[in-house]
N, C-alpha and C. Protein backbone atom coordinates (compact mmCIF):
# COMPACT_ATOMS: atom_id res chain seq x y z
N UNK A 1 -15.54 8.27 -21.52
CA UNK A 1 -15.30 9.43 -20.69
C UNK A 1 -13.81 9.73 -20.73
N UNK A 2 -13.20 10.64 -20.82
CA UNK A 2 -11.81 11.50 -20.74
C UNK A 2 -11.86 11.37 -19.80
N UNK A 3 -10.43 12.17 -19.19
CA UNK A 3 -9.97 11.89 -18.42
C UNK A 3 -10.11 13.41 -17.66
N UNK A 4 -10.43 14.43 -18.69
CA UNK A 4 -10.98 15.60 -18.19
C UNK A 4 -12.23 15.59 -17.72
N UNK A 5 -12.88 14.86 -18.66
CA UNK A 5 -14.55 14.51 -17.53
C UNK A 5 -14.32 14.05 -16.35
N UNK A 6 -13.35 12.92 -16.22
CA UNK A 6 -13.56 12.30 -15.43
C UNK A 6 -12.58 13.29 -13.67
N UNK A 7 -11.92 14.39 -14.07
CA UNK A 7 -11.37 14.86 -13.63
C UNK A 7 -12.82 16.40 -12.92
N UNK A 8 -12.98 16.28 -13.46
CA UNK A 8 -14.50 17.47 -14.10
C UNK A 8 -15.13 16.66 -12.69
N UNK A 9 -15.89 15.22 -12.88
CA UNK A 9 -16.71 15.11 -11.82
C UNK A 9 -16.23 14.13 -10.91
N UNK A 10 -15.24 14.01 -10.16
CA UNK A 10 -14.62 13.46 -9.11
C UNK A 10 -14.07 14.61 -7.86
N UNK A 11 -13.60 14.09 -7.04
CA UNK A 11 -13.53 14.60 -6.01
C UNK A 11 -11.71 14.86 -6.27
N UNK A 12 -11.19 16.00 -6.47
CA UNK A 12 -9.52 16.39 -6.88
C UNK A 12 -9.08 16.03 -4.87
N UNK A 13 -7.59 15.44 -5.28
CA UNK A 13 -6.89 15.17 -4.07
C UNK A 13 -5.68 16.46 -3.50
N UNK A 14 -5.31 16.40 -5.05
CA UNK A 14 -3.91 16.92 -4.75
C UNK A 14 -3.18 17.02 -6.20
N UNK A 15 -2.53 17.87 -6.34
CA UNK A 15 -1.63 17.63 -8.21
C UNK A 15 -0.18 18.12 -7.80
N UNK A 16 0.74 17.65 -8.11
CA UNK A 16 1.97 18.15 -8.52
C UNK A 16 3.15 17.62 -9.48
N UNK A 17 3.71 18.35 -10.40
CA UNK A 17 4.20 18.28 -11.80
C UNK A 17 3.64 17.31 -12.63
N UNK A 18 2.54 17.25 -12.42
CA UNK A 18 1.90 16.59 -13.78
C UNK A 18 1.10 15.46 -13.16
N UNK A 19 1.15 14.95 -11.94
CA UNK A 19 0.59 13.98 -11.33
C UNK A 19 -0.79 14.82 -10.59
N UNK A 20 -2.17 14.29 -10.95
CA UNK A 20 -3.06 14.46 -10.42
C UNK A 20 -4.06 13.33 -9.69
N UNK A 21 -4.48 13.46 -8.70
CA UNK A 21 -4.64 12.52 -7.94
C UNK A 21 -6.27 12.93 -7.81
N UNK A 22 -6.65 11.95 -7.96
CA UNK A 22 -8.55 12.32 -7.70
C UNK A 22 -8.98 10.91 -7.22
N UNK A 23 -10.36 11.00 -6.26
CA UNK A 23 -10.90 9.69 -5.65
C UNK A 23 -11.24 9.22 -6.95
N UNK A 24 -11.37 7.83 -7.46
CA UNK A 24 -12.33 6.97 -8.30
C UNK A 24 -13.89 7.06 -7.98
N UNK A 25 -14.47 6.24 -8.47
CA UNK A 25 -15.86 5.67 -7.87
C UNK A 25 -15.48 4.58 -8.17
N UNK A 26 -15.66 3.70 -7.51
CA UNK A 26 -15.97 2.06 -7.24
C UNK A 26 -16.88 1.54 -6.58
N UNK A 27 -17.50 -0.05 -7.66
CA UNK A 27 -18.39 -0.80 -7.08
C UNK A 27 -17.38 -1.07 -5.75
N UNK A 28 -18.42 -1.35 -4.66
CA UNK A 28 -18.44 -2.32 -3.75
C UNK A 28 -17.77 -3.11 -3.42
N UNK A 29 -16.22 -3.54 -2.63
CA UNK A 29 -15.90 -4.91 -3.00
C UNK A 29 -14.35 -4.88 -2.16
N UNK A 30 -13.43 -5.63 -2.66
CA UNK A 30 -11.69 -5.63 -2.68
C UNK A 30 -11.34 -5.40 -3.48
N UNK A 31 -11.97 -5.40 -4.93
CA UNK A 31 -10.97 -5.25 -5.97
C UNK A 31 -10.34 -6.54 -6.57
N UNK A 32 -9.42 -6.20 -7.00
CA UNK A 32 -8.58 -7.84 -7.24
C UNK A 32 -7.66 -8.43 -6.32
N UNK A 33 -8.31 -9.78 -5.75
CA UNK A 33 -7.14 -9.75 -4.62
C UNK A 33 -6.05 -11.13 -5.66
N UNK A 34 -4.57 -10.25 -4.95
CA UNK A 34 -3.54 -10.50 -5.38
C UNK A 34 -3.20 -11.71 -4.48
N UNK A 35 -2.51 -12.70 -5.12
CA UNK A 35 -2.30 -13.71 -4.64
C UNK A 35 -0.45 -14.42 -5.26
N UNK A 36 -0.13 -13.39 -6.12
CA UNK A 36 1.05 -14.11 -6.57
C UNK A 36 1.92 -12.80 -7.00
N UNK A 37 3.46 -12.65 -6.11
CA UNK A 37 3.72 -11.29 -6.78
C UNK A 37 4.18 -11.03 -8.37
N UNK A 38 3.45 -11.95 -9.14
CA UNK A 38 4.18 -11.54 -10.68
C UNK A 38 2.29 -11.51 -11.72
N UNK A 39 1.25 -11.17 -10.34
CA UNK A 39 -0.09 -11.08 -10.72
C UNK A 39 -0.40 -9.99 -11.82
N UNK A 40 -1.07 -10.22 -13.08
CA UNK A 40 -1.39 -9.67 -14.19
C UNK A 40 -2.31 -7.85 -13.60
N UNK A 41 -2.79 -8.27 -12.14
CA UNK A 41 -3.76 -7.48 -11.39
C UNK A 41 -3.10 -6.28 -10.69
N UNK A 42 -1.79 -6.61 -10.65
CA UNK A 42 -1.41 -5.32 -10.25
C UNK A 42 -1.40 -4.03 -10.50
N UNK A 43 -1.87 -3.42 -9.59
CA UNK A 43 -1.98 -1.73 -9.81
C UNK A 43 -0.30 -1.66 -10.70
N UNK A 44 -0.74 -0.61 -11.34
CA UNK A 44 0.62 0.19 -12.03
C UNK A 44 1.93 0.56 -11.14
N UNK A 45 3.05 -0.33 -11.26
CA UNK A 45 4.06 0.69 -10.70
C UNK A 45 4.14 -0.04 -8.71
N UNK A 46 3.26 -0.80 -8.52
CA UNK A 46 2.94 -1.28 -7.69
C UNK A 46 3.78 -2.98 -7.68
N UNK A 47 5.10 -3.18 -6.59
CA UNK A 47 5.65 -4.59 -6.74
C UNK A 47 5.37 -5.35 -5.55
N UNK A 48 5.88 -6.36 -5.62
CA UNK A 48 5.78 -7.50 -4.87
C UNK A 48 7.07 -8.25 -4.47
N UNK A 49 7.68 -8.65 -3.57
CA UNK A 49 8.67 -9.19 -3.75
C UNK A 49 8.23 -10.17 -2.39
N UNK A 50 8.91 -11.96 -2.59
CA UNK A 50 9.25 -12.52 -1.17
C UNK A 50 10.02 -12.60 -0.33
N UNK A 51 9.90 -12.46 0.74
CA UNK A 51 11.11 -12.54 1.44
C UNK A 51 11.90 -13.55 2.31
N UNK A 52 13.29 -14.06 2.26
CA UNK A 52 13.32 -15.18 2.60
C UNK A 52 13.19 -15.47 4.21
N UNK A 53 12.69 -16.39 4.63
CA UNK A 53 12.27 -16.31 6.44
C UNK A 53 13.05 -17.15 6.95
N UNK A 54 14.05 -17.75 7.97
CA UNK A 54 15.13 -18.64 8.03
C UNK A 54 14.36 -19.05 9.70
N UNK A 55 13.92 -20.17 9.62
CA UNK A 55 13.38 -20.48 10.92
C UNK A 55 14.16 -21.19 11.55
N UNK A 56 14.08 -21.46 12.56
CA UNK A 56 14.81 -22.37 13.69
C UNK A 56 14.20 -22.79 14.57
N UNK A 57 14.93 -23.68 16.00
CA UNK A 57 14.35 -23.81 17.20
C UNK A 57 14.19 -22.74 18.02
N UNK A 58 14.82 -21.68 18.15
CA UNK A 58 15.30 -20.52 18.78
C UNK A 58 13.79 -19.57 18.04
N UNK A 59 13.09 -19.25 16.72
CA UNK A 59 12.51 -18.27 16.59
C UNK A 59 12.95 -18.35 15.06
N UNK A 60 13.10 -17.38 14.39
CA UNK A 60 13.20 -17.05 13.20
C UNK A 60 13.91 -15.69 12.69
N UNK A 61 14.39 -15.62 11.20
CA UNK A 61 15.40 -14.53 11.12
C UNK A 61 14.80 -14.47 9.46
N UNK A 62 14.67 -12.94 10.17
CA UNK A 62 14.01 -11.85 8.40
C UNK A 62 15.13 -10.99 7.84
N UNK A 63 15.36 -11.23 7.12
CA UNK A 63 16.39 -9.88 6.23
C UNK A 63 15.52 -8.99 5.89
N UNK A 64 15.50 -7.63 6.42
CA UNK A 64 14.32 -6.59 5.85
C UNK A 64 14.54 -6.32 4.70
N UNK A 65 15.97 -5.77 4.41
CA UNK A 65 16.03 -4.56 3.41
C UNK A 65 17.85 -4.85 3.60
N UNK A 66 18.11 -4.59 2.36
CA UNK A 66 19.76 -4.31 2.28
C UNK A 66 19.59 -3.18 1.32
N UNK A 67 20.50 -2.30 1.45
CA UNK A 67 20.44 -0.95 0.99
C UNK A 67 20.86 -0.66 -0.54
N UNK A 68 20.44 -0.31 -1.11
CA UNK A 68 20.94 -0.39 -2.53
C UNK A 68 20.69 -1.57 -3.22
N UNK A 69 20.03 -2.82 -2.91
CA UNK A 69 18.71 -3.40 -3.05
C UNK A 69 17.89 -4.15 -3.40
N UNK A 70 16.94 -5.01 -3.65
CA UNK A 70 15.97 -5.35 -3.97
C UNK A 70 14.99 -3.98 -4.88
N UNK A 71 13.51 -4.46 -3.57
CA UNK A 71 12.69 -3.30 -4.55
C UNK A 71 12.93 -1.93 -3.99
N UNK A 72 13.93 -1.24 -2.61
CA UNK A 72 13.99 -0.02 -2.60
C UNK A 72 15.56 -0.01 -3.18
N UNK A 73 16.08 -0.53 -4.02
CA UNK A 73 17.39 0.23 -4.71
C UNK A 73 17.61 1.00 -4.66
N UNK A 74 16.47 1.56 -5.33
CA UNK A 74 16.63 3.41 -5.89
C UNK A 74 16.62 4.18 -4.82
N UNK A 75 16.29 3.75 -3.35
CA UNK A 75 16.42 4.82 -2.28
C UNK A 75 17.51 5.37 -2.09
N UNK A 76 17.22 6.96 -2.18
CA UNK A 76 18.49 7.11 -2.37
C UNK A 76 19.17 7.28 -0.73
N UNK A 77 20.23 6.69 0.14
CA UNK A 77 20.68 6.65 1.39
C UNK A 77 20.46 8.10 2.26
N UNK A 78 20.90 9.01 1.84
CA UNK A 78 20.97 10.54 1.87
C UNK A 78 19.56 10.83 3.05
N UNK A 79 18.38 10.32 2.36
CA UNK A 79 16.95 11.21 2.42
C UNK A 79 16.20 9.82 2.80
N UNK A 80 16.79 8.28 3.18
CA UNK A 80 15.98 7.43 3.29
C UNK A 80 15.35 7.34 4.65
N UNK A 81 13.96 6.95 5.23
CA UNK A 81 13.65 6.98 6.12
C UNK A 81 13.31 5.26 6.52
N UNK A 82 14.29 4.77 7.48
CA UNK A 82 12.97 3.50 8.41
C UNK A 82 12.57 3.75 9.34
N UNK A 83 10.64 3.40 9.06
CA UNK A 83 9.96 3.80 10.19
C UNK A 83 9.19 2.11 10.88
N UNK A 84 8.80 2.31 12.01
CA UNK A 84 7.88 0.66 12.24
C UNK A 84 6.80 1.52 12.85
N UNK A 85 5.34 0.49 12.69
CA UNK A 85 4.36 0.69 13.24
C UNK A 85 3.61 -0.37 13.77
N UNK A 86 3.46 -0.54 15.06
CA UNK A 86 2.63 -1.42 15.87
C UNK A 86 1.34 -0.97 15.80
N UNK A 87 0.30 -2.61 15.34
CA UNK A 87 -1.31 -2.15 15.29
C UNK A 87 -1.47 -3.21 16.22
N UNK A 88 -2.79 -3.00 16.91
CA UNK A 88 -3.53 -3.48 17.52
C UNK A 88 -4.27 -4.43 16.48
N UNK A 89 -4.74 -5.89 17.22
CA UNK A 89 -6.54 -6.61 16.13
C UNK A 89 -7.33 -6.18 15.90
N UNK A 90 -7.39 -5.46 14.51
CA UNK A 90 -8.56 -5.21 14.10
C UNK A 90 -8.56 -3.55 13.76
N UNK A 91 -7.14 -3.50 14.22
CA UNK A 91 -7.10 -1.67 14.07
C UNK A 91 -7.26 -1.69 11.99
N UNK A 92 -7.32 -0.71 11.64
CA UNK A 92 -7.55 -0.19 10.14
C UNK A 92 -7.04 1.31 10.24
N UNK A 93 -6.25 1.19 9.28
CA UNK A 93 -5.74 2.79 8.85
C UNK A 93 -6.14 2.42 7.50
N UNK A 94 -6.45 3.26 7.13
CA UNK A 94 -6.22 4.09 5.71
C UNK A 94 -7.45 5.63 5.83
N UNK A 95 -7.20 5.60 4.40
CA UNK A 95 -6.12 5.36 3.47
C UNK A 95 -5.16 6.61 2.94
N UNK A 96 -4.00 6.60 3.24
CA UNK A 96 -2.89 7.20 2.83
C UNK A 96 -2.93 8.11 1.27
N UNK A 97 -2.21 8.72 1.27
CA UNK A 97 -1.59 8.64 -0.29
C UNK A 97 -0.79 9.82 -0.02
N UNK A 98 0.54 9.58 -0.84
CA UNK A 98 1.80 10.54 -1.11
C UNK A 98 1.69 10.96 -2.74
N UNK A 99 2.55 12.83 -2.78
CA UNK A 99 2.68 12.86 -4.41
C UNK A 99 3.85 12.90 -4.76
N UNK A 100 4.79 12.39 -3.84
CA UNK A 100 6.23 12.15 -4.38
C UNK A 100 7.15 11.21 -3.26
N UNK A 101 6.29 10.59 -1.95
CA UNK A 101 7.31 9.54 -1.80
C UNK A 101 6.64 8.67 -2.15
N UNK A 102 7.99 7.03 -2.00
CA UNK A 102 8.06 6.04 -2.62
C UNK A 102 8.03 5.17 -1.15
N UNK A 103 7.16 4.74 -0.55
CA UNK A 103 7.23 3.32 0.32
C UNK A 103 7.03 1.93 -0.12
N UNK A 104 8.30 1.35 1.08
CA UNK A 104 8.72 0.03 1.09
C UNK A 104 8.04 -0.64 2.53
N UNK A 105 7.36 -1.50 2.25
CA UNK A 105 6.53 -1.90 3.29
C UNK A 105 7.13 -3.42 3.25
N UNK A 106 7.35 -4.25 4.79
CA UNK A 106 7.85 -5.35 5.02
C UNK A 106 6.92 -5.60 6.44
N UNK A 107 5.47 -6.34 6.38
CA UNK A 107 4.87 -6.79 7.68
C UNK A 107 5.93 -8.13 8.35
N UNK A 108 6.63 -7.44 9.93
CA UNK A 108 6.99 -8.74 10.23
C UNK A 108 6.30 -9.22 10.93
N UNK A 109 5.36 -9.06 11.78
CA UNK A 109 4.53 -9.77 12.42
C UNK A 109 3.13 -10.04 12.75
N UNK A 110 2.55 -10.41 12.57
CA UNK A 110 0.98 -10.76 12.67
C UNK A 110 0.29 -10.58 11.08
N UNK A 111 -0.55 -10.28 10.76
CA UNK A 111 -1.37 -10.21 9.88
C UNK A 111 -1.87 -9.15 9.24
N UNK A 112 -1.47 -8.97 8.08
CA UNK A 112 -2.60 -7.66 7.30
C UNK A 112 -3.17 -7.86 5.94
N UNK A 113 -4.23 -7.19 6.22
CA UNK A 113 -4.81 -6.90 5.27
C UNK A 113 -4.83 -5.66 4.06
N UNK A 114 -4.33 -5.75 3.19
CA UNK A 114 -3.76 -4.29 2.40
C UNK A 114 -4.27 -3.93 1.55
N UNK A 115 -4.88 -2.92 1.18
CA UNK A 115 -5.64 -2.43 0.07
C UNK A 115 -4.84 -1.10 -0.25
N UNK A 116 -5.32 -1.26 -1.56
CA UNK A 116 -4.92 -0.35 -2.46
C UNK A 116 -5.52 0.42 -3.45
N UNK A 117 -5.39 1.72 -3.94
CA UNK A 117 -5.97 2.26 -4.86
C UNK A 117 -5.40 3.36 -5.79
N UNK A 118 -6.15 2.98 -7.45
CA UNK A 118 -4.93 4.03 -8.08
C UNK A 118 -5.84 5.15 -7.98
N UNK A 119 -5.48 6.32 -7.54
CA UNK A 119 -5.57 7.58 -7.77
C UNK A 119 -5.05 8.38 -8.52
N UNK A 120 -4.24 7.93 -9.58
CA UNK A 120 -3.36 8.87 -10.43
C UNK A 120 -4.25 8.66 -11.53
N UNK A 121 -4.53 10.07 -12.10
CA UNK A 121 -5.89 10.66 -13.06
C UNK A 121 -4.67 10.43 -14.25
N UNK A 122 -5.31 9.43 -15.41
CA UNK A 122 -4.68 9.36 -16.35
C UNK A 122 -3.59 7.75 -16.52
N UNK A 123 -3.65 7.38 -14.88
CA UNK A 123 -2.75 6.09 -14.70
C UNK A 123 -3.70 4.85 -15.72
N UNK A 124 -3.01 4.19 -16.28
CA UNK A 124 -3.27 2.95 -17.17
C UNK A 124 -4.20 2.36 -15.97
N UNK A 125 -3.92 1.76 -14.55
CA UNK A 125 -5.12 1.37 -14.07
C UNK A 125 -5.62 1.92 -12.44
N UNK A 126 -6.23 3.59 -13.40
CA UNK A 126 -6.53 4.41 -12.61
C UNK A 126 -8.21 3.63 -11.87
N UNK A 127 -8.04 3.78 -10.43
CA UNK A 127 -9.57 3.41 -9.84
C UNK A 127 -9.56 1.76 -9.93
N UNK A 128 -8.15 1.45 -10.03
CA UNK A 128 -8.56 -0.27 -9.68
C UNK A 128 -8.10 -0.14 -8.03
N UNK A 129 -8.40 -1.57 -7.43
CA UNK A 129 -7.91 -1.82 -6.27
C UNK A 129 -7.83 -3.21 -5.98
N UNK A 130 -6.58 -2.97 -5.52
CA UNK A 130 -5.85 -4.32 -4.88
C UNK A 130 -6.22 -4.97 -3.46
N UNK A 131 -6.22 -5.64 -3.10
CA UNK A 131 -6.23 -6.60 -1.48
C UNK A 131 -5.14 -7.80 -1.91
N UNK A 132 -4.55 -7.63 -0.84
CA UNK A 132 -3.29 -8.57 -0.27
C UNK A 132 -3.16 -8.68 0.73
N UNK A 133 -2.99 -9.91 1.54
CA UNK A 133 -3.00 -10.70 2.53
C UNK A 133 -1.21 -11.03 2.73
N UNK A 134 -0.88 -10.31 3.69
CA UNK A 134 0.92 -10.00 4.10
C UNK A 134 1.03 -10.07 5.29
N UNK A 135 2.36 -10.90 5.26
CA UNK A 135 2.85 -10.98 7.03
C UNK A 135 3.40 -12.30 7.25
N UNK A 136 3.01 -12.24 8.64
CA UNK A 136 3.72 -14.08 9.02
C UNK A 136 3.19 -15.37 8.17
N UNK A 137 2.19 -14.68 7.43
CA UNK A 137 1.85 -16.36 7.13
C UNK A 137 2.22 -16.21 5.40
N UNK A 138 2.95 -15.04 4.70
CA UNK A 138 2.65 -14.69 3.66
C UNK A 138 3.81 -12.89 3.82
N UNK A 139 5.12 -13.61 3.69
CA UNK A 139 6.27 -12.46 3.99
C UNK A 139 6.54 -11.95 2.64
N UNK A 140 5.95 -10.43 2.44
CA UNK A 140 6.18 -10.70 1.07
C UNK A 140 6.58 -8.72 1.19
N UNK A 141 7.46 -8.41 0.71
CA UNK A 141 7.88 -7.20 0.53
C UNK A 141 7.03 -6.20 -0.29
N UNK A 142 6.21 -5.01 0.14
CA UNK A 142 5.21 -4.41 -1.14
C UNK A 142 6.38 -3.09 -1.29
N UNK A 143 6.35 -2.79 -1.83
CA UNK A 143 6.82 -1.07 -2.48
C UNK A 143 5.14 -0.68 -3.41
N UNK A 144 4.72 0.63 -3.04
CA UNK A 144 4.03 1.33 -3.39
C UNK A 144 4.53 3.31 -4.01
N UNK A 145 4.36 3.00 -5.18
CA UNK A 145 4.46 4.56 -5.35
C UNK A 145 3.88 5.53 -5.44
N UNK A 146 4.36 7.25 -5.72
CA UNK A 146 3.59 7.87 -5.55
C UNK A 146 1.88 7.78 -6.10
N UNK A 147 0.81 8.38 -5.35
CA UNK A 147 -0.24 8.32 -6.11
C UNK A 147 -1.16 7.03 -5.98
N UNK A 148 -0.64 5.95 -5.46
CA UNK A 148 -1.16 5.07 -4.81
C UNK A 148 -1.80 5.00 -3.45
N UNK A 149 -3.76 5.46 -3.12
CA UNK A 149 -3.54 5.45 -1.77
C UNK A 149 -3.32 3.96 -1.21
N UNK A 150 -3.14 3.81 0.43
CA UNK A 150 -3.04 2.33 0.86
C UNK A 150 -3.30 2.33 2.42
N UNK A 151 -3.51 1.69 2.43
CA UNK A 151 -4.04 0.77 4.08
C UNK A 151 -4.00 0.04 4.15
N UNK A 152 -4.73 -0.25 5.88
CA UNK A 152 -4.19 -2.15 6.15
C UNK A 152 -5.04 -1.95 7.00
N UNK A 153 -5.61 -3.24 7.86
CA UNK A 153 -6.27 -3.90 8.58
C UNK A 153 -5.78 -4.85 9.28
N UNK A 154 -5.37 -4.87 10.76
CA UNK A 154 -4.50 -6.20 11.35
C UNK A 154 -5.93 -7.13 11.12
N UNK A 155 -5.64 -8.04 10.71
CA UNK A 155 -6.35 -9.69 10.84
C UNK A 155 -5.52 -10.41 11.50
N UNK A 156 -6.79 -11.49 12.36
CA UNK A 156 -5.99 -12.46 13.20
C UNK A 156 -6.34 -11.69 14.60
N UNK A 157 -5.89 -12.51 15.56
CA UNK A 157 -5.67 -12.89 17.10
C UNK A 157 -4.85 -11.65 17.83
N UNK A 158 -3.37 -11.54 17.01
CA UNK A 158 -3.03 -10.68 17.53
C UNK A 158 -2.32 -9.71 16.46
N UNK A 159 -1.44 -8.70 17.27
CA UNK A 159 -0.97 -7.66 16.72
C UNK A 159 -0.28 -7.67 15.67
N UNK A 160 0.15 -6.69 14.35
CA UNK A 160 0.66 -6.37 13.74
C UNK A 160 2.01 -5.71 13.70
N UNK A 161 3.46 -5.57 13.56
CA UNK A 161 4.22 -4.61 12.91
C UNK A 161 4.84 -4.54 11.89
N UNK A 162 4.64 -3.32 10.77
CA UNK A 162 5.03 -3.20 9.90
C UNK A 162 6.27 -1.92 10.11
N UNK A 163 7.12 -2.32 9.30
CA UNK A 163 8.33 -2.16 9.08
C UNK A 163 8.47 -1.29 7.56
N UNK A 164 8.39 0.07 7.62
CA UNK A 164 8.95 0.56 6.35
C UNK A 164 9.71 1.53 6.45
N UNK A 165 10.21 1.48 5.04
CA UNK A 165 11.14 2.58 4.10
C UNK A 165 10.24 3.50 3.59
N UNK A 166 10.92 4.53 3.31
CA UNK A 166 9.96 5.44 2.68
C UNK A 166 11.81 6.28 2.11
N UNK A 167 11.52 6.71 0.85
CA UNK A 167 12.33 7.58 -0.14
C UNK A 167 12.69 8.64 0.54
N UNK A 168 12.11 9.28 1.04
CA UNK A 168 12.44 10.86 1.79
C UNK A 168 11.38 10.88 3.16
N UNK A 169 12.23 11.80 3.67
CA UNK A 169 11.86 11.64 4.97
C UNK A 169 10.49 12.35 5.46
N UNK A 170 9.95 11.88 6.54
CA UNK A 170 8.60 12.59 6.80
C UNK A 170 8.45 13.95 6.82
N UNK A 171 7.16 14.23 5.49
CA UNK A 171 7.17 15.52 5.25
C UNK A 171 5.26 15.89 5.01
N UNK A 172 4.94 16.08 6.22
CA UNK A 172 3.48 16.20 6.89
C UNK A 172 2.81 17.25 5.37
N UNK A 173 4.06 17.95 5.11
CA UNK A 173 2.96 18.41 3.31
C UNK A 173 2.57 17.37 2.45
N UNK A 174 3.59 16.33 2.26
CA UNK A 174 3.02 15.04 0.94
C UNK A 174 2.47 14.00 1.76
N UNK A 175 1.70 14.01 3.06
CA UNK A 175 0.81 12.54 3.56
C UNK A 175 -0.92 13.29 3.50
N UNK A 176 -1.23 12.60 2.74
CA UNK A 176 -2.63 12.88 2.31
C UNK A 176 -3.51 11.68 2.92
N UNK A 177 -4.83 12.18 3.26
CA UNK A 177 -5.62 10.69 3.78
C UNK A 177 -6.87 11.15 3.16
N UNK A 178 -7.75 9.92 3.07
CA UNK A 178 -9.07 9.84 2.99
C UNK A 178 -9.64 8.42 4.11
N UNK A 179 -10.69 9.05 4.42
CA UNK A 179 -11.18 8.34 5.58
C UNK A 179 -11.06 6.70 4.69
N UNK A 180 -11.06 5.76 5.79
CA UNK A 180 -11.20 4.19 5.06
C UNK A 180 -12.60 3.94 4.88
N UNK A 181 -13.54 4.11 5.21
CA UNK A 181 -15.14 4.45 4.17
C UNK A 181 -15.38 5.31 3.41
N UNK A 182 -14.82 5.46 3.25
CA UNK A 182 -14.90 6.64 1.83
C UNK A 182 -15.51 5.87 0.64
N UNK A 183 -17.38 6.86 0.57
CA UNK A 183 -18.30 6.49 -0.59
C UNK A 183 -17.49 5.87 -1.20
N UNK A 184 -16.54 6.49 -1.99
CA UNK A 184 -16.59 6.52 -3.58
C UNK A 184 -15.79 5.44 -4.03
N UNK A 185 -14.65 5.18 -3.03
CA UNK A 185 -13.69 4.14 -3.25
C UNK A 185 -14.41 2.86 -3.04
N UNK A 186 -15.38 3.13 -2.00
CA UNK A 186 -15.98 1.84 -1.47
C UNK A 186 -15.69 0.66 -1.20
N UNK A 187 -14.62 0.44 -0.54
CA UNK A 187 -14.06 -0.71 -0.23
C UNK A 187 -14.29 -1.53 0.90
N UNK A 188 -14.65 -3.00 0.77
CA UNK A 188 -15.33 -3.46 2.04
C UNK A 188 -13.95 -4.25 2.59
N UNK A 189 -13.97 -3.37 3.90
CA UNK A 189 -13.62 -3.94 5.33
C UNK A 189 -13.79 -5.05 6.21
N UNK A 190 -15.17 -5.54 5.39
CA UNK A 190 -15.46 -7.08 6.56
C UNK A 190 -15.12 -7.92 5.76
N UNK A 191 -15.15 -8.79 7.19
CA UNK A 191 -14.44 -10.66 6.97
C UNK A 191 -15.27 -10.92 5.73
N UNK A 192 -14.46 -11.26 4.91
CA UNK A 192 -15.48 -11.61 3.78
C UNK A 192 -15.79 -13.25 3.99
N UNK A 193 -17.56 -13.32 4.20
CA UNK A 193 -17.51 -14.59 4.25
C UNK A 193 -18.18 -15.52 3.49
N UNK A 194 -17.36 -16.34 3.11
CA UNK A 194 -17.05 -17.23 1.88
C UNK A 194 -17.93 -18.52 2.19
């Protein structure tokens, strides 16, 4: 199948300068869950980085982000945005997707669950999807780019906050969603039990 067929019978998101974004169909499942950030499984364009955690008696100390950089380097200072978001157990957002910013995601507290999906029609691994397990127990820096949708799921006891960057600042034209059951992506939400 092309990529025009495959453009032909999918559900179109959104296109701009050359980037077209359409739902996949996917079996059933997580996808590949990522377990190491230098994993062969990674979506395209999609990093990983750890971050170092400096504990003590007192609590503990995270370096988020230094500007100019790790994985948001390229932000450029001008147009950069940090935003945080507090979830509730068990809350689920997704799933997102932008056609031209670049987020830097850093969970500092509690637990998530992160999925991912390529939506870019024509991407080397268009319609795969990722799950990663990020946060206190597992501090690991994601950057996601355009065309990637993404979500999370707090797991665990208690609450979540995530901590991101984003390339340019909030611009309610490039935040696109699709519900987190969404047929086609089909991605399962429950405790998977093993």
């Amino acid at each position: 199948m092309t990529a025009g067929d495959t453009a032909a019978k999918a559900e179109v998101l959104a296109s701009a300068g050359g980037l077209q974004l359409v739902v996949p169909e996917c079996p059933k499942g997580l996808g590949a869950v990522i377990a190491a950030v230098d994993s062969p499984h990674l979506i395209a364009g999609v990093k990983l980085q750890p971050l170092a955690l400096h504990p003590d008696d007192r609590g503990y100390f995270l370096e988020v982000q230094r500007l100019g950089r790790g994985l948001a380097a390229g932000f450029p200072p001008e147009t950069t945005q940090i935003s945080a978001a507090f979830n509730y157990p068990g809350t689920v957002k997704a799933f997102h997707f932008h056609l031209h910013q670049t987020d830097c995601w850093t969970p500092v507290q509690g637990m998530l669950q992160v999925a991912l999906v390529d939506l870019r029609l024509g991407s080397p691994t268009f319609g795969a999807r990722n799950t990663m397990y990020l946060g206190a127990l597992r501090p690991w820096q994601l950057l996601i780019p355009p065309g990637v949708g993404h979500g999370y799921k707090v797991i665990g006891r208690e609450g979540a906050l995530l901590v991101y960057m984003t390339d340019r600042f909030y611009n309610p034209q490039d935040e696109g969603r699709i519900p987190y059951d969404h047929a086609s992506i089909n991605y399962d939400w429950e405790t998977q039990r093993k």
